[in-house]
C-alpha atoms as a PDB file:
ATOM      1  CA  UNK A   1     -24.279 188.319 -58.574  1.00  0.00           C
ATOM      2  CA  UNK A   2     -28.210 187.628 -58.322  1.00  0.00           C
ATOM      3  CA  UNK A   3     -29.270 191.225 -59.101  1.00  0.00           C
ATOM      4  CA  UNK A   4     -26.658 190.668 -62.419  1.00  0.00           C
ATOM      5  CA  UNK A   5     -28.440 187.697 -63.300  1.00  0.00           C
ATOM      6  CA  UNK A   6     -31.556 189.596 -62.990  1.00  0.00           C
ATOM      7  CA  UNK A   7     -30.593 192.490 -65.207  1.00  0.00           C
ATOM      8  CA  UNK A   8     -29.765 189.474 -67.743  1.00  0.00           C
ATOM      9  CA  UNK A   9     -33.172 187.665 -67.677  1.00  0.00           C
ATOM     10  CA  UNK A  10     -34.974 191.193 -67.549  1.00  0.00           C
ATOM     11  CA  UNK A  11     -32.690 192.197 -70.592  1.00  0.00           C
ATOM     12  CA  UNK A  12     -34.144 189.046 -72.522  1.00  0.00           C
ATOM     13  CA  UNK A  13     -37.204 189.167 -71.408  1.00  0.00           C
ATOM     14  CA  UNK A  14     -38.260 192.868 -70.387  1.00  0.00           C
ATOM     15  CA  UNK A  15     -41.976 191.747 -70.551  1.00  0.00           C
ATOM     16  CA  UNK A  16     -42.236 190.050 -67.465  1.00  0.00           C
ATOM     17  CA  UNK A  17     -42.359 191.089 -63.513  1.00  0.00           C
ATOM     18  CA  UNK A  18     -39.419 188.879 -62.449  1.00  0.00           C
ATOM     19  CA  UNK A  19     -37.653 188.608 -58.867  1.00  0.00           C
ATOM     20  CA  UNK A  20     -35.726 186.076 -57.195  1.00  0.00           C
ATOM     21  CA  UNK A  21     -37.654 184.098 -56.866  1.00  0.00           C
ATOM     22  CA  UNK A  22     -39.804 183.311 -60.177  1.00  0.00           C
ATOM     23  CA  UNK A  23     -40.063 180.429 -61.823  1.00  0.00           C
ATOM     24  CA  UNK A  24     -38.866 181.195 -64.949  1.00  0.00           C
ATOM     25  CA  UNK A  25     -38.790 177.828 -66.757  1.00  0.00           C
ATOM     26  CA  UNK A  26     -42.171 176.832 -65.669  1.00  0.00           C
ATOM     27  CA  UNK A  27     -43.666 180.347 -66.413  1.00  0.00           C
ATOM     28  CA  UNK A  28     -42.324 179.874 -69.918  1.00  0.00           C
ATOM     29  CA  UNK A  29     -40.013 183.210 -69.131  1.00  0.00           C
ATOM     30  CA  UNK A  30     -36.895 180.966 -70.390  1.00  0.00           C
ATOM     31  CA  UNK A  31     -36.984 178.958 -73.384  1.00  0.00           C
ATOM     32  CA  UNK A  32     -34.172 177.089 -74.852  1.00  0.00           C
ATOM     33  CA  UNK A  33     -33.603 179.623 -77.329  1.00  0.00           C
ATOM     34  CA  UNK A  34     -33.415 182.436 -73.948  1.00  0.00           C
ATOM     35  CA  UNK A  35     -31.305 179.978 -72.207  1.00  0.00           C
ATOM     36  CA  UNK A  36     -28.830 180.160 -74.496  1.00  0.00           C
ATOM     37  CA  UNK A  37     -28.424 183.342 -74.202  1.00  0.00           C
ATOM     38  CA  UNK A  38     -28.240 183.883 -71.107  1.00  0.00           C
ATOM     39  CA  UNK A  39     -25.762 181.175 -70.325  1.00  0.00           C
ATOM     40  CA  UNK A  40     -23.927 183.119 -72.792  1.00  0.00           C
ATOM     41  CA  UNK A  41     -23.866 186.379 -71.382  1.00  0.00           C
ATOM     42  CA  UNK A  42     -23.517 184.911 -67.616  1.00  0.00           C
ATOM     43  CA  UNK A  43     -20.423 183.131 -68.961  1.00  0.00           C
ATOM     44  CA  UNK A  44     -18.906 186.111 -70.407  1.00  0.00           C
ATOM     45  CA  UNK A  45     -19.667 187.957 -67.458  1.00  0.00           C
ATOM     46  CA  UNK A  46     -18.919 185.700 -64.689  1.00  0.00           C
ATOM     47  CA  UNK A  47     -16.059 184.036 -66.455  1.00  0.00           C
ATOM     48  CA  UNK A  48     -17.320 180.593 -65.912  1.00  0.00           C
ATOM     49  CA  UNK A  49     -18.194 177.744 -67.936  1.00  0.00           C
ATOM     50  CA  UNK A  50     -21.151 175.754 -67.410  1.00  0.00           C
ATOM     51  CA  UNK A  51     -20.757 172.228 -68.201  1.00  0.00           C
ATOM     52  CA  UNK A  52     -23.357 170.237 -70.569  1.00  0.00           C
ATOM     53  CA  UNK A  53     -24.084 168.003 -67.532  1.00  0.00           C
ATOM     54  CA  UNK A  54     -25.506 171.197 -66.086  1.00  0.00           C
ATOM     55  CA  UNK A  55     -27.530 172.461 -68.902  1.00  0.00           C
ATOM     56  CA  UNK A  56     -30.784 170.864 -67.394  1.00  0.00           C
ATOM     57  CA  UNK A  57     -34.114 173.078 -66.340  1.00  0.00           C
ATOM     58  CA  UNK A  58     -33.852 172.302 -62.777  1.00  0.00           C
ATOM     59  CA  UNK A  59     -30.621 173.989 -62.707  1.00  0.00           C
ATOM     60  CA  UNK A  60     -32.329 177.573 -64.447  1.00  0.00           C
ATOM     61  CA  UNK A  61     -35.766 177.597 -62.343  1.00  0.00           C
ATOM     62  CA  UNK A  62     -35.285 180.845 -60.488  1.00  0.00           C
ATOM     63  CA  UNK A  63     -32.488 183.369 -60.337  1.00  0.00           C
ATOM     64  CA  UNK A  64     -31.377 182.040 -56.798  1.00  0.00           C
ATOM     65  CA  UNK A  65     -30.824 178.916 -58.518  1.00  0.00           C
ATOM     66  CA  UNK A  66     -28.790 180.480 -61.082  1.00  0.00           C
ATOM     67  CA  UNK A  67     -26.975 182.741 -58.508  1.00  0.00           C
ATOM     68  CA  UNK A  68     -26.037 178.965 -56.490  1.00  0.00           C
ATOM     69  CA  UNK A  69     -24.405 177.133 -59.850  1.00  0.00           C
ATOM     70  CA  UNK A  70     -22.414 179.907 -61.080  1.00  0.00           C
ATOM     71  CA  UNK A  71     -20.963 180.684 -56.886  1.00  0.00           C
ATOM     72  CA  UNK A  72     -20.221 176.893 -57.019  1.00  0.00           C
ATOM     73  CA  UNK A  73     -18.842 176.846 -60.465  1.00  0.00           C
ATOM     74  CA  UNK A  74     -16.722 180.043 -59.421  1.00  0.00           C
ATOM     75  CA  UNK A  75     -16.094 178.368 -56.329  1.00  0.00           C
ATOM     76  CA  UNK A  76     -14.498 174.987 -57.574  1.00  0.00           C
ATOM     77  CA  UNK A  77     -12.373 176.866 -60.226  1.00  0.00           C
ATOM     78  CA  UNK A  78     -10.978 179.029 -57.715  1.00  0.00           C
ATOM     79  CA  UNK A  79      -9.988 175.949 -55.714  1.00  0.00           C
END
Protein backbone atom coordinates (compact mmCIF):
# COMPACT_ATOMS: atom_id res chain seq x y z
CA UNK A 1 0.00 0.00 0.00
CA UNK A 2 2.91 2.60 0.87
CA UNK A 3 4.89 2.05 -2.36
CA UNK A 4 1.08 2.78 -4.13
CA UNK A 5 0.84 5.83 -2.30
CA UNK A 6 4.22 6.67 -3.44
CA UNK A 7 3.65 6.10 -7.12
CA UNK A 8 0.58 8.60 -6.41
CA UNK A 9 2.53 11.52 -4.81
CA UNK A 10 5.48 10.89 -7.39
CA UNK A 11 2.71 10.92 -10.19
CA UNK A 12 1.65 14.52 -8.89
CA UNK A 13 4.61 15.65 -8.14
CA UNK A 14 7.45 13.92 -10.32
CA UNK A 15 9.82 16.85 -9.39
CA UNK A 16 10.73 15.87 -6.12
CA UNK A 17 13.07 12.98 -4.43
CA UNK A 18 10.33 11.53 -2.18
CA UNK A 19 10.48 8.32 0.20
CA UNK A 20 8.67 7.28 3.13
CA UNK A 21 9.51 9.20 4.96
CA UNK A 22 9.35 12.98 3.59
CA UNK A 23 7.59 15.53 4.80
CA UNK A 24 5.54 16.39 2.18
CA UNK A 25 3.24 19.07 3.66
CA UNK A 26 5.98 20.95 5.27
CA UNK A 27 8.28 20.68 2.14
CA UNK A 28 5.42 22.27 0.24
CA UNK A 29 5.36 18.77 -1.96
CA UNK A 30 1.40 18.70 -1.15
CA UNK A 31 -0.74 21.58 -1.47
CA UNK A 32 -4.40 21.64 -1.08
CA UNK A 33 -4.92 21.65 -4.63
CA UNK A 34 -2.34 18.08 -4.69
CA UNK A 35 -4.23 16.84 -1.78
CA UNK A 36 -7.14 16.66 -3.48
CA UNK A 37 -5.99 14.73 -5.78
CA UNK A 38 -4.49 12.41 -4.26
CA UNK A 39 -7.21 11.67 -1.78
CA UNK A 40 -8.97 11.16 -4.93
CA UNK A 41 -7.01 8.70 -6.57
CA UNK A 42 -6.17 6.81 -3.08
CA UNK A 43 -9.95 6.59 -2.69
CA UNK A 44 -10.56 5.15 -5.98
CA UNK A 45 -7.84 2.89 -5.52
CA UNK A 46 -8.10 1.76 -2.06
CA UNK A 47 -11.85 1.89 -2.01
CA UNK A 48 -12.05 3.95 1.06
CA UNK A 49 -13.48 7.11 2.04
CA UNK A 50 -11.76 9.55 4.05
CA UNK A 51 -13.90 11.47 6.27
CA UNK A 52 -13.78 15.50 6.44
CA UNK A 53 -12.75 15.10 10.12
CA UNK A 54 -9.64 13.56 8.61
CA UNK A 55 -8.81 15.99 5.95
CA UNK A 56 -6.24 17.81 8.29
CA UNK A 57 -2.22 18.16 7.39
CA UNK A 58 -1.11 16.13 10.22
CA UNK A 59 -2.91 13.29 8.81
CA UNK A 60 -0.87 13.74 5.01
CA UNK A 61 2.80 14.54 6.47
CA UNK A 62 4.63 11.54 5.10
CA UNK A 63 3.56 8.52 3.11
CA UNK A 64 3.76 6.24 6.31
CA UNK A 65 1.23 8.46 7.63
CA UNK A 66 -0.89 8.07 4.71
CA UNK A 67 -0.19 4.26 4.49
CA UNK A 68 -1.58 4.20 8.65
CA UNK A 69 -5.16 6.16 7.88
CA UNK A 70 -6.13 4.39 4.86
CA UNK A 71 -5.02 0.50 6.83
CA UNK A 72 -7.25 1.91 9.66
CA UNK A 73 -9.93 3.24 7.46
CA UNK A 74 -9.78 -0.23 5.54
CA UNK A 75 -9.55 -1.77 8.76
CA UNK A 76 -12.79 -0.38 10.53
CA UNK A 77 -14.88 -0.92 7.30
CA UNK A 78 -13.92 -4.38 7.14
CA UNK A 79 -15.07 -4.79 10.74
Amino acid sequence: MKEKILEFIREINPYEEINADTSLMSEGILDSLTLVILIDEMESAFGVQIPESMLQPEYFENANQIAELIAGLLEKQNS
